[in-house]
Protein backbone atom coordinates (compact mmCIF):
# COMPACT_ATOMS: atom_id res chain seq x y z
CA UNK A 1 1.71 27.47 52.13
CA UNK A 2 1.83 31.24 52.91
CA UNK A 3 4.95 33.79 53.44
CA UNK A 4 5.32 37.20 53.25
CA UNK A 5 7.82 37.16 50.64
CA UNK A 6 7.42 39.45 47.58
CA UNK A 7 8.80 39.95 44.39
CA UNK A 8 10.47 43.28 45.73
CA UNK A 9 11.65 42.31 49.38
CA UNK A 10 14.93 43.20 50.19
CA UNK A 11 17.94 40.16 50.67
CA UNK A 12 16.94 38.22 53.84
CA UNK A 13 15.68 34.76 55.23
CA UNK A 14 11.68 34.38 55.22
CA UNK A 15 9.53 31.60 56.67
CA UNK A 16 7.33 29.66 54.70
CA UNK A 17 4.20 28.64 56.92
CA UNK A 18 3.07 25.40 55.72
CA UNK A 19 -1.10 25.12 55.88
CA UNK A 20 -2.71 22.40 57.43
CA UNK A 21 -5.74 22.00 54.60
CA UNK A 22 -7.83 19.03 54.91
CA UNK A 23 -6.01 16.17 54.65
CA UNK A 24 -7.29 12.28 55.63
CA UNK A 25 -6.05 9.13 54.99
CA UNK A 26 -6.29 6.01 56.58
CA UNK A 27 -3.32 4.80 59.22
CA UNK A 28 -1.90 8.71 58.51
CA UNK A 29 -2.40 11.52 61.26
CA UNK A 30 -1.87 15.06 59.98
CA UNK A 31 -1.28 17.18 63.02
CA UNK A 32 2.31 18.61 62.49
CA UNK A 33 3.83 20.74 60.11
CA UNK A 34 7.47 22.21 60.20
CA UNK A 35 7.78 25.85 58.90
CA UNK A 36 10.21 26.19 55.94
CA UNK A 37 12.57 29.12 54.88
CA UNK A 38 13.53 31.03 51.39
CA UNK A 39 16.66 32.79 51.22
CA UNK A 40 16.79 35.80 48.95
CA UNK A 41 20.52 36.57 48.02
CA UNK A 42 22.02 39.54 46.52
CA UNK A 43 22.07 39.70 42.89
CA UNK A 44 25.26 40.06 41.09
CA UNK A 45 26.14 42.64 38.81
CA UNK A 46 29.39 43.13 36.34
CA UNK A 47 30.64 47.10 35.81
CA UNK A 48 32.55 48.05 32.60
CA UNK A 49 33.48 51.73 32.12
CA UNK A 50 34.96 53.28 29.07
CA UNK A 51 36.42 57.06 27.91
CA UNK A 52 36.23 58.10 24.33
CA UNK A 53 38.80 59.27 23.42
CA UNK A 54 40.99 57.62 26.19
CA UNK A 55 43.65 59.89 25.29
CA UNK A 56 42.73 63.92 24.81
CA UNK A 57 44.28 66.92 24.15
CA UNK A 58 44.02 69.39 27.13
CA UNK A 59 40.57 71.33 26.28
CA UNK A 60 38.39 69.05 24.56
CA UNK A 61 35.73 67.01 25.84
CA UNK A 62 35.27 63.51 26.92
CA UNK A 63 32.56 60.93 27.07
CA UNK A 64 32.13 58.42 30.06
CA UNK A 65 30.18 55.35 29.74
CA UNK A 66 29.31 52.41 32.13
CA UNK A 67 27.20 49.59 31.35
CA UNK A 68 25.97 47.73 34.52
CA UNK A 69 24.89 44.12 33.41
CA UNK A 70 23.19 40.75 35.62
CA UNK A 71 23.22 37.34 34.55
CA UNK A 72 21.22 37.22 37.77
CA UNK A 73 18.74 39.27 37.17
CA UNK A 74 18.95 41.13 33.85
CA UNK A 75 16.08 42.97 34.85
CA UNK A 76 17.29 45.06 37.59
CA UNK A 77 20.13 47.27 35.90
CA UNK A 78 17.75 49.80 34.55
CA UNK A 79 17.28 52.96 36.64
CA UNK A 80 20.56 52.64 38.76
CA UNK A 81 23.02 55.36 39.59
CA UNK A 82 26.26 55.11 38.64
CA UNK A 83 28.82 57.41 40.07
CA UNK A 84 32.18 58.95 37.26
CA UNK A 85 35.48 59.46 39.63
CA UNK A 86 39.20 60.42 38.95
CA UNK A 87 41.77 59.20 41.16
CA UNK A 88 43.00 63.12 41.20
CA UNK A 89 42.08 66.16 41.20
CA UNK A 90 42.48 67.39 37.37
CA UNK A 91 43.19 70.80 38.44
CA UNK A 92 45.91 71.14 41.02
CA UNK A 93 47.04 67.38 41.09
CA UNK A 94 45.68 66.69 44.96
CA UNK A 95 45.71 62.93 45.25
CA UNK A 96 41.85 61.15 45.93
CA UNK A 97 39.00 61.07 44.73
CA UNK A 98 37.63 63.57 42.50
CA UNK A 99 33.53 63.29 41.20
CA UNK A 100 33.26 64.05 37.67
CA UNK A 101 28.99 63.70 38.46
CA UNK A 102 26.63 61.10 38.31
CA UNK A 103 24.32 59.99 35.68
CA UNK A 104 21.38 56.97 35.29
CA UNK A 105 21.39 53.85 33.56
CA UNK A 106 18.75 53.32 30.94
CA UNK A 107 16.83 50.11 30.81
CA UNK A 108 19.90 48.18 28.95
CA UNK A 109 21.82 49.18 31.93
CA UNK A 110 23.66 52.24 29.82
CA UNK A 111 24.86 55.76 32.04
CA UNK A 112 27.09 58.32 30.14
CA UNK A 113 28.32 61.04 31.11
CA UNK A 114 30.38 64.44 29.22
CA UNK A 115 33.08 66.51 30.78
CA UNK A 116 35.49 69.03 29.72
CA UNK A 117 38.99 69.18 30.30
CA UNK A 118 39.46 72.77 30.27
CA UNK A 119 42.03 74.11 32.76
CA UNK A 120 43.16 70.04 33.57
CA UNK A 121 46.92 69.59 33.87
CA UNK A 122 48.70 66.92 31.99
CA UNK A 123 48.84 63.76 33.71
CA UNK A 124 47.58 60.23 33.07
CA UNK A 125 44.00 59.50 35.13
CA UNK A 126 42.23 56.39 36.45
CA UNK A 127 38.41 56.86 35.65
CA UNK A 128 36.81 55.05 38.18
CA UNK A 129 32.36 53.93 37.86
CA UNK A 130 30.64 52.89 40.48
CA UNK A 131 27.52 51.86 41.56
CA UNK A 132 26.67 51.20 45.33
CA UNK A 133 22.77 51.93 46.04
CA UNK A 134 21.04 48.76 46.46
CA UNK A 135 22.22 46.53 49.21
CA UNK A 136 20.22 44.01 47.48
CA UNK A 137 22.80 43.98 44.19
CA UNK A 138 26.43 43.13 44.74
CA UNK A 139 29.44 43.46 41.77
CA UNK A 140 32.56 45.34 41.53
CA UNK A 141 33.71 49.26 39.87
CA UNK A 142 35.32 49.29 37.00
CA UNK A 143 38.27 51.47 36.09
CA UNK A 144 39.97 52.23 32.59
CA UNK A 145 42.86 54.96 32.36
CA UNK A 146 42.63 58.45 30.86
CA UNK A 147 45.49 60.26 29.09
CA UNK A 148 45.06 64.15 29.26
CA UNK A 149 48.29 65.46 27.51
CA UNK A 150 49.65 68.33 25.24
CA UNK A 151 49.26 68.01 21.14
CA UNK A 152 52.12 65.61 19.59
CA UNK A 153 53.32 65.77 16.10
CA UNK A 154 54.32 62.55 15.30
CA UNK A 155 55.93 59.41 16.77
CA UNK A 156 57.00 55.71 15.75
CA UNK A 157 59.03 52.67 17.12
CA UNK A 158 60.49 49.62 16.37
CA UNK A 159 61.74 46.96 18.63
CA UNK A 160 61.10 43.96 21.78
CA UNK A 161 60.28 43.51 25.01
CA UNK A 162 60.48 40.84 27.75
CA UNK A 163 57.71 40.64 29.58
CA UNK A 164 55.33 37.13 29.89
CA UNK A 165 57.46 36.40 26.69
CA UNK A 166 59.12 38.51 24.00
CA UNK A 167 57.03 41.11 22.53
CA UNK A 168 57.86 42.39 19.29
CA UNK A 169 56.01 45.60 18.23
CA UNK A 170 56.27 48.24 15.86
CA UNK A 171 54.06 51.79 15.31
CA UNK A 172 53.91 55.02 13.89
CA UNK A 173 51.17 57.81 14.32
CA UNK A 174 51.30 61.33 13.13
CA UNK A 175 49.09 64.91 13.21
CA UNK A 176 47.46 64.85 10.10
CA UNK A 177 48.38 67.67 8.16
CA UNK A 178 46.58 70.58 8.28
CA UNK A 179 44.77 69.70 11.66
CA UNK A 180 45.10 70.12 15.30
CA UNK A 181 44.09 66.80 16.50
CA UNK A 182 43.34 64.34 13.98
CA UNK A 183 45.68 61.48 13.94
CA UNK A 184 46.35 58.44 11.44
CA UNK A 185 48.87 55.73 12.54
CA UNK A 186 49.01 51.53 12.30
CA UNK A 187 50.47 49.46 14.88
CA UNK A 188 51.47 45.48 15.20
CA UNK A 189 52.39 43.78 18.15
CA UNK A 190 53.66 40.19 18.17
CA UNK A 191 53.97 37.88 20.98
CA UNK A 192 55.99 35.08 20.33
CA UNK A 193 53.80 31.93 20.20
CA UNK A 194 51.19 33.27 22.28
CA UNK A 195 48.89 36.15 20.47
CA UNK A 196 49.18 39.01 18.24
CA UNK A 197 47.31 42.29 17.64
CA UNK A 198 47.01 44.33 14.50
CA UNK A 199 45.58 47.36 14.09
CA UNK A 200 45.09 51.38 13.57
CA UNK A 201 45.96 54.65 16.19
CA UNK A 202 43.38 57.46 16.29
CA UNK A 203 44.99 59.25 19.22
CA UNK A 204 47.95 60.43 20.01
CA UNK A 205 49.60 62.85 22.62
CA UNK A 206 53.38 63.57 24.82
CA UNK A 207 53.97 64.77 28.17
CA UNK A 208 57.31 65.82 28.32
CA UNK A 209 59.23 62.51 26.86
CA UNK A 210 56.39 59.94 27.27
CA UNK A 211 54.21 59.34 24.10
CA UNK A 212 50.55 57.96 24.20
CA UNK A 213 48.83 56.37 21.25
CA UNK A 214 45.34 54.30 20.84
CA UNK A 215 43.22 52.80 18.62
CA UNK A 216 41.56 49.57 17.65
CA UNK A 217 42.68 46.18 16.11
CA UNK A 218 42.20 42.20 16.02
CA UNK A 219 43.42 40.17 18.09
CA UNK A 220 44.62 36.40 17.10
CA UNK A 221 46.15 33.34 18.75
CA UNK A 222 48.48 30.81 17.94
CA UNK A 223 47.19 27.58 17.35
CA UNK A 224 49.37 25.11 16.23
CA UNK A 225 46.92 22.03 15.73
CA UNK A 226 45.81 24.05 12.45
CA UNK A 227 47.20 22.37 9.33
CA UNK A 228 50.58 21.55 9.11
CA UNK A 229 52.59 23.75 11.07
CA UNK A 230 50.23 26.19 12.92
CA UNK A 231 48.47 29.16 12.11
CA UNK A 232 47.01 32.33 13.94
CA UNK A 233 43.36 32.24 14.81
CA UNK A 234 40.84 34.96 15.33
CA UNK A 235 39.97 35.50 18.83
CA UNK A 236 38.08 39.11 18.73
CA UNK A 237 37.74 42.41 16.64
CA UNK A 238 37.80 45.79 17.58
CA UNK A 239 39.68 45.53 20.47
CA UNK A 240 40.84 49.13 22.05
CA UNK A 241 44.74 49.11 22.40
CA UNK A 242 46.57 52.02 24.13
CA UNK A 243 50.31 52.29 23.97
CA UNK A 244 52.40 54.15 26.34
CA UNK A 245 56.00 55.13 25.17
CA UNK A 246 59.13 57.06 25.97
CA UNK A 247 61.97 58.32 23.76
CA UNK A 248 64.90 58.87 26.54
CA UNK A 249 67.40 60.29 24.04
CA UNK A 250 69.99 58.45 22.10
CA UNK A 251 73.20 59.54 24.06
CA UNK A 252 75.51 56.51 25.58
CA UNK A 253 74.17 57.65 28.91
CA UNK A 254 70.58 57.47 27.95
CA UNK A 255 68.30 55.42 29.63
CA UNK A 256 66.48 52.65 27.43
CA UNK A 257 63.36 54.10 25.63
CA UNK A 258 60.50 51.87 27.05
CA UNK A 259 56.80 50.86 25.51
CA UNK A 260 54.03 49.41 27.09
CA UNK A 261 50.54 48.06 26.12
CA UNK A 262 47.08 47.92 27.58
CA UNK A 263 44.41 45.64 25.46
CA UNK A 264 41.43 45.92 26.88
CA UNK A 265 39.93 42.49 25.28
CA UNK A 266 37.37 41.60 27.91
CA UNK A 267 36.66 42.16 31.44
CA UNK A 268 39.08 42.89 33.49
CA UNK A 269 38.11 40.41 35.83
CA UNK A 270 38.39 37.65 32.77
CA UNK A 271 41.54 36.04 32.37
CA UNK A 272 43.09 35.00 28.67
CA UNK A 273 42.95 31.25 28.58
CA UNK A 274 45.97 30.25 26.75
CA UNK A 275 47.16 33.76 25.67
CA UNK A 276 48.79 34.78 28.94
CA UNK A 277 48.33 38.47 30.00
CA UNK A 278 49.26 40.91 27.22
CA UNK A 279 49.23 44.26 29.23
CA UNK A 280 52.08 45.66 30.60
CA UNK A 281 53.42 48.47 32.13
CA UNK A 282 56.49 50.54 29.96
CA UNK A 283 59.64 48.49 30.33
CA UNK A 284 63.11 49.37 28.51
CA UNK A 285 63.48 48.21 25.42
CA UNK A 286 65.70 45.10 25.01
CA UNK A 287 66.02 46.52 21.03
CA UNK A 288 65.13 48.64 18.99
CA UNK A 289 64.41 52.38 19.67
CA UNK A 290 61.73 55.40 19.88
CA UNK A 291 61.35 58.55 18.50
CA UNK A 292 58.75 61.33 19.56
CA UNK A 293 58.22 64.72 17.72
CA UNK A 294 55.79 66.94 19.88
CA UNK A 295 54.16 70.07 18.48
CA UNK A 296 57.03 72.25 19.34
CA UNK A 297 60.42 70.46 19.39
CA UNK A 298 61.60 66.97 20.10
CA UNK A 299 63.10 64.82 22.75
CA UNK A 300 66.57 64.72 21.01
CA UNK A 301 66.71 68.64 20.83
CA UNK A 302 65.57 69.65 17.13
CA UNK A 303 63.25 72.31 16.86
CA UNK A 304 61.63 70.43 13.50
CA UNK A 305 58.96 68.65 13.21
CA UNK A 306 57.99 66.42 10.77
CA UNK A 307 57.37 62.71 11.10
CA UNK A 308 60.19 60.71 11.94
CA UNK A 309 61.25 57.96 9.46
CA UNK A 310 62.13 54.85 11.47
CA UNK A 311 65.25 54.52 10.43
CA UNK A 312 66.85 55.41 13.66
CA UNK A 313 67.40 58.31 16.21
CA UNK A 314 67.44 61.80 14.09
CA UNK A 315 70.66 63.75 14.33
């Protein structure tokens, strides 16, 4: 059999000639052959894109990194170029795209990628990798969110939730002292029945009200066929957590302060069997309260700032 197939042609249909040979037998004729075809399809590829630190104080740097991986063809993700966006312009705000540059995988399928964000304006940024130069591989961008934001000086909360269930949490995170930008804080988040998270903040920062924090934790599920009554499970370690959080004042006309989670536990394309989906944008606060110190005053009007105690709104 002959085609002109080769281990580099591009996605198509090719015949396959079939070759007559010497054949003989007795009672068989061998006069006709029917050409045949091979398909080459696109390979597939899966994108995931992460910022360290995902949250940054306003001059410092940031690394991007994007791993491009094939269960297809594990081969091809070396060499590939894989393009850094923002869904804004960090400078003046303009919605659309905005390149942050380009960079090349390695042979495990690696591409990073430093910026500054010197002269960026406070805002909260969707950092968006893709890779589209091979019409012969086919997968999908990945996106994770950036917080660029002023210094905080401390922050913690207390309270629930609704949202795919009730979600208890609880946090604090604080400058530590004698530094610009090194944080320590521990967080716990509890959904009833479903999963729970435990774990430490490295980052914090505030724009205006709204507090950010991240860090890393482990994640567990309920399981109730486990001994007697039930008992959490592990399901992964080290998974990055980001809170987002906003301390609305504690006057009888105040809006609820709201909190929000993002757990980035696998792909985002990847669902959690049994767990339900644990990220969620801020809602207000069905009880409990928060309270945010920034570097120079707080939400509630004091011009103090030392941690607050979780005791309740200061006065």
């Amino acid at each position: 059999n002959a085609t002109t197939t080769t281990g580099s042609s591009p996605v198509g249909i090719y015949t396959i000639t079939p070759g007559l040979g010497t054949l003989t037998a007795t009672n068989y004729d061998f006069t006709t052959f029917n050409n045949g075809t091979l398909t080459i399809t696109q390979a597939h590829t899966s994108m995931v894109v992460t910022v360290s630190p995902q949250i940054v104080v306003i001059g410092n740097s940031i690394t991007l990194t994007a791993t491009l991986s094939s269960s297809d063809s594990p081969s091809i993700v070396g060499g590939k170029t894989i393009a850094f966006t923002l869904n804004k312009n960090p400078l003046d705000g303009t919605s659309g795209p905005y390149s942050l540059g380009n960079s090349t995988t390695n042979g495990s399928g690696v591409a990073s990628l430093s910026n500054s964000t010197s002269g960026w304006l406070s805002d909260v940024y969707e950092v968006t990798a893709t890779y589209a130069g091979d019409s012969n591989i086919v997968g999908c961008d990945d996106d994770v969110p950036l917080v660029v934001a002023d210094p905080g000086a401390a922050a913690t909360g207390g309270g629930f939730i609704q949202d795919n269930g009730r979600l208890n949490f609880g946090f604090t995170v604080k400058l530590v002292e004698g530094t610009t930008n090194t944080y320590k804080g521990q967080f716990l988040l509890v959904n009833n029945g479903k999963w729970r998270v435990k774990g430490t903040l490295n980052t914090y920062a505030t724009i205006n009200n709204v507090g950010y924090a991240s860090g890393s934790g482990t994640l567990y599920r309920w399981d109730s066929s486990v001994g007697l009554l039930g008992d959490w499970v592990l399901v992964q370690s080290g998974v990055s957590v980001t809170l987002t959080f906003a301390d609305n004042g504690s006057g009888k006309k105040a809006a609820p302060d709201t909190f929000g989670v993002q757990i980035d536990y696998q792909f985002d394309s990847c669902p959690w069997p049994s767990l339900g989906n644990p990220n969620t944008a801020p809602l207000g606060l069905k009880g409990g309260n928060i309270d945010i110190k920034t570097a120079n005053n707080t939400t509630d009007g004091n011009t103090t700032t030392p941690p607050p105690t979780g005791k309740g709104k200061n006065k």
